[in-house]
C-alpha atoms as a PDB file:
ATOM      1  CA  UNK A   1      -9.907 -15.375 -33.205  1.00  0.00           C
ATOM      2  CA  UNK A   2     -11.787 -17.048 -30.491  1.00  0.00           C
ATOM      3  CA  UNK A   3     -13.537 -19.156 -32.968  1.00  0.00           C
ATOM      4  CA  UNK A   4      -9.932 -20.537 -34.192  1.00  0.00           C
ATOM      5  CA  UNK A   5      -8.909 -21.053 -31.174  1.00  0.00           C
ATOM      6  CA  UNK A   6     -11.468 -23.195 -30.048  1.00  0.00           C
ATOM      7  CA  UNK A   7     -10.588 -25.428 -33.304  1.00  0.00           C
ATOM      8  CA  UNK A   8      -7.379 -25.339 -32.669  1.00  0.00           C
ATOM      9  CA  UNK A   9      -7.813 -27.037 -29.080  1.00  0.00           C
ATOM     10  CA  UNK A  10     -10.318 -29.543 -30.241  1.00  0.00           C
ATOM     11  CA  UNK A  11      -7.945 -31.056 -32.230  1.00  0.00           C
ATOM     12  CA  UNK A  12      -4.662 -30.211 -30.309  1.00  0.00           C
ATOM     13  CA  UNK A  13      -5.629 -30.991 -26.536  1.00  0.00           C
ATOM     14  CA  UNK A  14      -6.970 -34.985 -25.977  1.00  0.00           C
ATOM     15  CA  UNK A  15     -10.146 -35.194 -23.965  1.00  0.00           C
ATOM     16  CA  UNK A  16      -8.408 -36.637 -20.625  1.00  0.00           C
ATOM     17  CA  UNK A  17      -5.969 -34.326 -20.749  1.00  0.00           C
ATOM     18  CA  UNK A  18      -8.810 -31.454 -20.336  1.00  0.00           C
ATOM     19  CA  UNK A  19      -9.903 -33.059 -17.450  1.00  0.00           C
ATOM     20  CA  UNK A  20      -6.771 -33.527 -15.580  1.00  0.00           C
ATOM     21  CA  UNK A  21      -6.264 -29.356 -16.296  1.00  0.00           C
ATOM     22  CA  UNK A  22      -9.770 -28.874 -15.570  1.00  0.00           C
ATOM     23  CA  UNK A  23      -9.071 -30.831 -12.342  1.00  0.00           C
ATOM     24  CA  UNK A  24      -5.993 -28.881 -11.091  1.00  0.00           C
ATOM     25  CA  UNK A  25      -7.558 -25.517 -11.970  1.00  0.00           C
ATOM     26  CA  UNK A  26     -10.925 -26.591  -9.836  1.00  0.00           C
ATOM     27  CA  UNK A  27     -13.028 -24.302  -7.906  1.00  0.00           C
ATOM     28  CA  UNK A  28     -12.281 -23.409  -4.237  1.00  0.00           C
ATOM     29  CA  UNK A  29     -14.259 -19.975  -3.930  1.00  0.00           C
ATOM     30  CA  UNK A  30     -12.153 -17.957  -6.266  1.00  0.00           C
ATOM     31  CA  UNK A  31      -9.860 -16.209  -3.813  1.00  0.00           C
ATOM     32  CA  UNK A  32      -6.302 -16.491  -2.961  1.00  0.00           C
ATOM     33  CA  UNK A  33      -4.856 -18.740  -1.126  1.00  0.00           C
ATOM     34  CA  UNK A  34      -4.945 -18.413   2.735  1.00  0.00           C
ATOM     35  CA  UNK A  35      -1.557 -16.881   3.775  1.00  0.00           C
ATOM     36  CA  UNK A  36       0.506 -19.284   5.342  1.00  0.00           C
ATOM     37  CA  UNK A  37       0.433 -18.851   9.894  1.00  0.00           C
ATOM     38  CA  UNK A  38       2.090 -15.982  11.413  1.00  0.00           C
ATOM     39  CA  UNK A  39       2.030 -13.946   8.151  1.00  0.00           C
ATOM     40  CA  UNK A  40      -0.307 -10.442   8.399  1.00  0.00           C
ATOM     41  CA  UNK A  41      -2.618  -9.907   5.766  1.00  0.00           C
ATOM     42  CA  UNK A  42      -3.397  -6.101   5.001  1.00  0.00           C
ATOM     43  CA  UNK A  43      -6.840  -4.746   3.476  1.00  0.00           C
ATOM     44  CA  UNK A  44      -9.170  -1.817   3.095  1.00  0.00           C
ATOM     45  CA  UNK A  45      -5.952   0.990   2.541  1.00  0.00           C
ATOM     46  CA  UNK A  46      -7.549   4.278   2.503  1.00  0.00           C
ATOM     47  CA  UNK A  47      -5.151   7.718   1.950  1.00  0.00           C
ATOM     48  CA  UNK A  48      -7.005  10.866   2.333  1.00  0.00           C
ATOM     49  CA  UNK A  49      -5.510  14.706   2.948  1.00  0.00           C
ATOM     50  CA  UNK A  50      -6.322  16.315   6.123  1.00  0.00           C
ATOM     51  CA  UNK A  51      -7.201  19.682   6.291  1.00  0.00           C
ATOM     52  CA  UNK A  52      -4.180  20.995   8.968  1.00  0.00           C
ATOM     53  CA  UNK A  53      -1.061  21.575   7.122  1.00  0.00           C
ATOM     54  CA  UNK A  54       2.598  20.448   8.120  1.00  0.00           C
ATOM     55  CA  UNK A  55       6.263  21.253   7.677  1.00  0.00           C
ATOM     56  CA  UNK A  56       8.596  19.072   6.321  1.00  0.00           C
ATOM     57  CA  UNK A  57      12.043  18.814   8.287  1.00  0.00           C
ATOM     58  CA  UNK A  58      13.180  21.177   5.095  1.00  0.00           C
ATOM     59  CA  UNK A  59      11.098  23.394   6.016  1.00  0.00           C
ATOM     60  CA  UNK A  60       8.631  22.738   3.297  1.00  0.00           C
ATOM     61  CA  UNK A  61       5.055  23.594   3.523  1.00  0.00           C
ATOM     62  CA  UNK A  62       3.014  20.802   3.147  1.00  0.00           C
ATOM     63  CA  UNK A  63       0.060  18.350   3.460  1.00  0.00           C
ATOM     64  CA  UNK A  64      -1.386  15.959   5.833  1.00  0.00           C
ATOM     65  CA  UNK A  65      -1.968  12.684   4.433  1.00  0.00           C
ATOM     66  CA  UNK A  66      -3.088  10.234   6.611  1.00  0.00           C
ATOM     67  CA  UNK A  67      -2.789   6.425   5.964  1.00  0.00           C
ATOM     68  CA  UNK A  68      -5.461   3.740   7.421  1.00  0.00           C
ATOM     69  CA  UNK A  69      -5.523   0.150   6.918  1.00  0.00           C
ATOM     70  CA  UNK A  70      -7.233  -3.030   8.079  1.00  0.00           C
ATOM     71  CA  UNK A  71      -4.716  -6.423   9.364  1.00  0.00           C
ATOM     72  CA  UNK A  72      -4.522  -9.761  10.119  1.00  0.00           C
ATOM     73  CA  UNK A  73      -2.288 -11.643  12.138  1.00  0.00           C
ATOM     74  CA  UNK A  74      -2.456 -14.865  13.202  1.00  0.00           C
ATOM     75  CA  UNK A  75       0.001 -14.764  15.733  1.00  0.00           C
ATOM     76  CA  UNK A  76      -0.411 -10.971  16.995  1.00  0.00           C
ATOM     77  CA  UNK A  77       3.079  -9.736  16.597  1.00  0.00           C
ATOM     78  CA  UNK A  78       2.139  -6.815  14.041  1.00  0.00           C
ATOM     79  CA  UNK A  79       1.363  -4.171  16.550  1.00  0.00           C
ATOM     80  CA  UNK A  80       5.124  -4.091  17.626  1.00  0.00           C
ATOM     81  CA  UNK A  81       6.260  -4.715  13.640  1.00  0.00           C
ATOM     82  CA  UNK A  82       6.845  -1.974  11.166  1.00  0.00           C
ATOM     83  CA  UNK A  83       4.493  -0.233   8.345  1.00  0.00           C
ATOM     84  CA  UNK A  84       6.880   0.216   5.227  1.00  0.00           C
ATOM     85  CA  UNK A  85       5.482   3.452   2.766  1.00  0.00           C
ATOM     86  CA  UNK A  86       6.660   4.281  -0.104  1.00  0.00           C
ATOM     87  CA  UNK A  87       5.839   7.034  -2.000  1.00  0.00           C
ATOM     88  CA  UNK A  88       5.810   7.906  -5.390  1.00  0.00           C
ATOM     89  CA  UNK A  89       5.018  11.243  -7.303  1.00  0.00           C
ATOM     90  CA  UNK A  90       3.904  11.686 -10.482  1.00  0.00           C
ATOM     91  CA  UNK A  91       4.822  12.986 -13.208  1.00  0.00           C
ATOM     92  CA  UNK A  92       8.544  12.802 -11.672  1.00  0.00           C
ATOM     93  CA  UNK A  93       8.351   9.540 -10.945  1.00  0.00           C
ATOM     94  CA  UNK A  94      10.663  10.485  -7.601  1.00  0.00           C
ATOM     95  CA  UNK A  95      10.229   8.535  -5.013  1.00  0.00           C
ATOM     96  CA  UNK A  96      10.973   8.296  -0.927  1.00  0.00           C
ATOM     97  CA  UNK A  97      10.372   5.335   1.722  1.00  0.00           C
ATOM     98  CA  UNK A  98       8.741   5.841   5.419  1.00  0.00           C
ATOM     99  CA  UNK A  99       9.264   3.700   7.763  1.00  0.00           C
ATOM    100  CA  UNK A 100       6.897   3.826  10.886  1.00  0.00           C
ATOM    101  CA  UNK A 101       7.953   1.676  13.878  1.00  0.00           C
ATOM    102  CA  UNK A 102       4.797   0.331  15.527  1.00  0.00           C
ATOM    103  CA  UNK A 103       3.107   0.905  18.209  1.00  0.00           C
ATOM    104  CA  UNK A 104       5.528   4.301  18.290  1.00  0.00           C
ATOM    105  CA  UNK A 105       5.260   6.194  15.604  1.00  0.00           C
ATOM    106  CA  UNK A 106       1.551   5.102  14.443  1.00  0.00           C
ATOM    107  CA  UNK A 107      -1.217   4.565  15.939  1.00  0.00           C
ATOM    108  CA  UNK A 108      -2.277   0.062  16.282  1.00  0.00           C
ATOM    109  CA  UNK A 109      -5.418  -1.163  17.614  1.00  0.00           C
ATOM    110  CA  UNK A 110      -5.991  -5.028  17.869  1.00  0.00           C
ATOM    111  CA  UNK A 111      -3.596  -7.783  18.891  1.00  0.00           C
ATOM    112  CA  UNK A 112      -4.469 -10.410  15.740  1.00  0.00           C
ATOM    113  CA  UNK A 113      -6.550  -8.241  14.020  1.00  0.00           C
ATOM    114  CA  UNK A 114      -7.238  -4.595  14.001  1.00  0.00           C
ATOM    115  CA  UNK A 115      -6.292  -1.009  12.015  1.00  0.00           C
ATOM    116  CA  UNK A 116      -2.822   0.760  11.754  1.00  0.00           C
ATOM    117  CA  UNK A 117      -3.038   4.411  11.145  1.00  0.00           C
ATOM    118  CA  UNK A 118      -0.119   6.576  10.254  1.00  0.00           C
ATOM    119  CA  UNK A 119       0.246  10.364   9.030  1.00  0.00           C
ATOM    120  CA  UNK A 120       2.414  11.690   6.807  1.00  0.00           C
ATOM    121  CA  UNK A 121       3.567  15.384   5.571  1.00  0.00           C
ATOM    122  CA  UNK A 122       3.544  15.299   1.742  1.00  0.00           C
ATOM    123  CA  UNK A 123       4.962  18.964  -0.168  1.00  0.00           C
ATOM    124  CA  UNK A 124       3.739  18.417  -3.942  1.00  0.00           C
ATOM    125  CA  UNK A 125       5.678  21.289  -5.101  1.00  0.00           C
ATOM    126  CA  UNK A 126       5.023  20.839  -8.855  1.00  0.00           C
ATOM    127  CA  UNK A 127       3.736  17.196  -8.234  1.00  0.00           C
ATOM    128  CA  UNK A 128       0.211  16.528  -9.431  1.00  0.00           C
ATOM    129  CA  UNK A 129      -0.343  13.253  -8.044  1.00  0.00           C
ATOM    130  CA  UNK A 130       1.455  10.759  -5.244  1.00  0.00           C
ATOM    131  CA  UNK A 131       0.914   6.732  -5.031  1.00  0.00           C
ATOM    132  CA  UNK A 132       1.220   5.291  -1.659  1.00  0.00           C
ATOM    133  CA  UNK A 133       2.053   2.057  -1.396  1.00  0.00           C
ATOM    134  CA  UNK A 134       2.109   0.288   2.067  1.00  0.00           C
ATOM    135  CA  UNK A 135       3.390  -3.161   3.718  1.00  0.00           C
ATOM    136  CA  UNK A 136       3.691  -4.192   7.156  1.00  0.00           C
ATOM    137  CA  UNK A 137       6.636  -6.332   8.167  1.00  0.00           C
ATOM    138  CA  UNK A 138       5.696  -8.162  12.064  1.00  0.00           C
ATOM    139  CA  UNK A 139       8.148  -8.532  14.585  1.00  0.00           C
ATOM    140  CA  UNK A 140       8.825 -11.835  13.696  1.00  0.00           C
ATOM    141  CA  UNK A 141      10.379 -10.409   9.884  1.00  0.00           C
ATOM    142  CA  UNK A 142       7.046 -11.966   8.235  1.00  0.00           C
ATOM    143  CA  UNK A 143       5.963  -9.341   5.558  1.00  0.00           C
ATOM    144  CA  UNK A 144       2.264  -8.986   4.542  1.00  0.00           C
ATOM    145  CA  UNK A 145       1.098  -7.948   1.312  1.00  0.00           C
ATOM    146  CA  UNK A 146       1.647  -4.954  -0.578  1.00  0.00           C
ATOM    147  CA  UNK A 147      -1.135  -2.386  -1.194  1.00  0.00           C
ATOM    148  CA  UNK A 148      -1.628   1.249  -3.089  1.00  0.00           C
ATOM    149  CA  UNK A 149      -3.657   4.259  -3.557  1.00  0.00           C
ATOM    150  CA  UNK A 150      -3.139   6.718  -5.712  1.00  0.00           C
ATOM    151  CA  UNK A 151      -3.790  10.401  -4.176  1.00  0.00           C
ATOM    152  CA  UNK A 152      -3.754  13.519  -6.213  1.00  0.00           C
ATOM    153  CA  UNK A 153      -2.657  16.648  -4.850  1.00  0.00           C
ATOM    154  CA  UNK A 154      -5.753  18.422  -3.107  1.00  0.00           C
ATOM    155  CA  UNK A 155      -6.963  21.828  -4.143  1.00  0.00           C
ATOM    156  CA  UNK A 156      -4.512  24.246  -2.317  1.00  0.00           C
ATOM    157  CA  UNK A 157      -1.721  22.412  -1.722  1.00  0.00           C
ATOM    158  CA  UNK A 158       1.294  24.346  -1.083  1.00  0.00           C
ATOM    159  CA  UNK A 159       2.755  24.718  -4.679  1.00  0.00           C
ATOM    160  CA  UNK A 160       5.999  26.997  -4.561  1.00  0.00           C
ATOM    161  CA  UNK A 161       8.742  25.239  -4.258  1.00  0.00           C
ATOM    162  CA  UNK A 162      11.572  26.731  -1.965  1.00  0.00           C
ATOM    163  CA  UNK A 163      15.160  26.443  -2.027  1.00  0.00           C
ATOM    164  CA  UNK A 164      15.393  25.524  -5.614  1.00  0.00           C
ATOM    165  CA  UNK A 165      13.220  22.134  -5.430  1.00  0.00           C
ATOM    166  CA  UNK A 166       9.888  21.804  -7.610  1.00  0.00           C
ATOM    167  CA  UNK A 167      10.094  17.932  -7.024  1.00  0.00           C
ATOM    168  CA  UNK A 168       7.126  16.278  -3.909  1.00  0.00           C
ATOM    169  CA  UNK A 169       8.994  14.923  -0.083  1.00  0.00           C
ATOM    170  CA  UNK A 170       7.434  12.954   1.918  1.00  0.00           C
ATOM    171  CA  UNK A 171       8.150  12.556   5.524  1.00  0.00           C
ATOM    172  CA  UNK A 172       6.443  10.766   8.629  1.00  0.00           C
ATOM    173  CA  UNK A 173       4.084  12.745  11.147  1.00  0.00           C
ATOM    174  CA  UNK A 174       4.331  11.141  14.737  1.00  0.00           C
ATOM    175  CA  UNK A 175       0.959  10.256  16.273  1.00  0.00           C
ATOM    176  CA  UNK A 176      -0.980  12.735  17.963  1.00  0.00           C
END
């Protein structure tokens, strides 16, 4: 196959026309582009379970998860923006948003730069696994990328489910 196609665009593709795509594909490092001013850039997501449990508002026994990220901001209006979760179990596929207002309800270090940490109480009931995917919108309404880990349920998680749900819920811890 990759013998035919490189045939195939020897005789298809004229010679300037490789260099004028050549040209406009050109080096540069690699990476993405720089986001644009005022926009925060997020990096470095790590989810891991803590070993203190929780209760969901339900009721529910649960786990600790807690959420820490890297950020950039050119214009240092993150720490009074919002983290956006969502979560997502598997192999349900059900799914829940948590919203953390910042500097409030998690915990921001930095003005332009710095980590966000958050905690939240996750019940896996018959869950096996949750993704948690995280943004950060700044107070100026500039979102920043989207990241995502994938975090299965830890040895010992609370499995029964109560009340007649086997389904995960997620809900936000407040600082400590």
């Amino acid at each position: 196959m990759a013998r035919h196609w490189k045939r195939l665009a020897a005789r298809v593709v004229p010679v300037g026309a490789v260099v004028i795509i050549l040209a406009g594909c050109g080096g540069g490092g690699g990476g993405p582009a720089a986001p644009a001013a005022g926009f925060p850039v997020i990096s470095d997501l790590a989810v891991s379970a803590q070993p203190q449990g929780c209760s969901t508002a339900s009721g529910l026994a649960g786990t600790v998860l807690a959420i820490t990220l890297s950020y950039r901001d050119s214009d240092g209006d993150t720490g009074t923006g919002t983290l956006q979760t969502t979560g997502t179990f598997e192999p349900s596929g059900n799914s829940g948003d948590q919203d953390f207002k910042l500097p409030s309800e998690a915990t921001v270090t930095g003005t332009t730069e710095g980590t966000i940490r958050a905690f939240v109480c996750v019940h896996f009931g018959s869950q096996t696994a949750i993704t948690i995917g995280v943004a950060v919108l700044d107070a100026g309404g500039h979102s920043s990328n989207v990241l995502s880990s994938r975090v299965p349920a830890p040895a010992g998680a609370p499995e029964a489910p109560r009340q007649g749900r086997s389904g995960g819920a997620m809900e936000r811890l407040r600082p400590g």
